[in-house]
C-alpha atoms as a PDB file:
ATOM      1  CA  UNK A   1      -1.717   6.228-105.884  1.00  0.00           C
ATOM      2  CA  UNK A   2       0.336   6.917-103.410  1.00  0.00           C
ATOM      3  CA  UNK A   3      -0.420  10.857-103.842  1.00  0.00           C
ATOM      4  CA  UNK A   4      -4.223  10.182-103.294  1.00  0.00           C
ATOM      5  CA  UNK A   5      -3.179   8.185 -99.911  1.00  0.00           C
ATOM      6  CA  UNK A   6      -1.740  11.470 -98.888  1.00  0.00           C
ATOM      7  CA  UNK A   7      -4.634  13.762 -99.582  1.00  0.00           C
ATOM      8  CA  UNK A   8      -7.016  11.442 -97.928  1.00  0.00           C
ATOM      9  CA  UNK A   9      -4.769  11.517 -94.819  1.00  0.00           C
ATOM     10  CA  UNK A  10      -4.142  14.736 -94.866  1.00  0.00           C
ATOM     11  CA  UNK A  11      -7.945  15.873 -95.098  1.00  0.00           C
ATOM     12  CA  UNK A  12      -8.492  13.297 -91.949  1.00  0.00           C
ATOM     13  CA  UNK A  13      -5.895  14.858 -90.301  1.00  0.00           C
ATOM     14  CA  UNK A  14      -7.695  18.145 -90.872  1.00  0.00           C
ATOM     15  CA  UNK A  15     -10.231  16.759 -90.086  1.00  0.00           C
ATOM     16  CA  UNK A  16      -9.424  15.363 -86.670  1.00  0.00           C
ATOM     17  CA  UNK A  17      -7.477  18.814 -85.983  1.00  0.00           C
ATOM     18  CA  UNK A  18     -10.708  21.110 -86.760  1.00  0.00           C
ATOM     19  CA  UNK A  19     -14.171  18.895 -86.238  1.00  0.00           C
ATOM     20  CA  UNK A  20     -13.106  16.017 -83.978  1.00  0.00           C
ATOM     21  CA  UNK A  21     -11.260  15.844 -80.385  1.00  0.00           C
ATOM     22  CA  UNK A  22      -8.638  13.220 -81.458  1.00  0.00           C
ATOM     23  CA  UNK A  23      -5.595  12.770 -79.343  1.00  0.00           C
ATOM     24  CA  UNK A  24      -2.424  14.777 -81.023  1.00  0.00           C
ATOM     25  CA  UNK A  25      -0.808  11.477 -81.130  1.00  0.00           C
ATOM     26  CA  UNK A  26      -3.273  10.222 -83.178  1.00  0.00           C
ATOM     27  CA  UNK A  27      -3.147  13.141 -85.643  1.00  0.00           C
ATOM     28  CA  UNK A  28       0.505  13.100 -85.814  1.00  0.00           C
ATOM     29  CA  UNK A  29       0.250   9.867 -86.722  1.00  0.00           C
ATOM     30  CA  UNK A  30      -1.820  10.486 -89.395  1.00  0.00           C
ATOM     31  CA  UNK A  31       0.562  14.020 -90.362  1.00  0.00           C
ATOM     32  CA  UNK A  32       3.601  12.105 -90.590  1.00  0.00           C
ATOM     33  CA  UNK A  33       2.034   8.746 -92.841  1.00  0.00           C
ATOM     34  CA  UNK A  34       0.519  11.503 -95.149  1.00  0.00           C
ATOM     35  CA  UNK A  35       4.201  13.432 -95.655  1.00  0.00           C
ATOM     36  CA  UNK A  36       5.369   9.491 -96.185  1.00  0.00           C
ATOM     37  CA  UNK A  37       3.150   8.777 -98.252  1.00  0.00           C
ATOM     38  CA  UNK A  38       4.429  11.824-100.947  1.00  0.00           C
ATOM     39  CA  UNK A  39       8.300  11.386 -99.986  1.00  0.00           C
ATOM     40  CA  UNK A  40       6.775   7.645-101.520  1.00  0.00           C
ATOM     41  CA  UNK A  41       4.922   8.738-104.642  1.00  0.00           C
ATOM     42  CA  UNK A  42       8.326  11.194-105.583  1.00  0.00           C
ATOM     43  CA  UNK A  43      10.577   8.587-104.998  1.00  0.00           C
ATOM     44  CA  UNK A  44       8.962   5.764-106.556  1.00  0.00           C
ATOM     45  CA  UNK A  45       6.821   7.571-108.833  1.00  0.00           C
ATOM     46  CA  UNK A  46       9.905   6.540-111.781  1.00  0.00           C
ATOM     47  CA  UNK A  47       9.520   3.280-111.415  1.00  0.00           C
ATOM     48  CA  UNK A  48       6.269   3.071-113.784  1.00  0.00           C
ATOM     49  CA  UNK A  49       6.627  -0.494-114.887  1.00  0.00           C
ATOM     50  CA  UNK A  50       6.396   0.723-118.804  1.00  0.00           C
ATOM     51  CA  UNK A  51       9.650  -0.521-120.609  1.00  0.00           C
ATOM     52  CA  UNK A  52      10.334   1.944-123.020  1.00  0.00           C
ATOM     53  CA  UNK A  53      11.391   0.944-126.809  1.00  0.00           C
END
């Protein structure tokens, strides 16, 4: 899940970098919740809630 939040941030920030004139804080913003987001899906990505027999 928290892979997929990444992409889709990281396509708007390509977005906002290429098509649209956003401020660069703005799409910094968006940057650094995207590289979060995967640091997030790595680290917690273990924790699967399965219990294994």
């Amino acid at each position: 899940m928290f892979l997929a939040v990444a992409a889709v941030l990281a396509i708007l920030w390509l977005l906002g970098l290429l098509a649209f004139h956003v401020t660069a804080f703005a799409i910094h913003l968006l940057l650094i919740a995207a590289v979060i987001a995967v640091i997030a899906h790595f680290v917690g990505g273990r924790r699967s809630g399965r219990t294994r027999v």
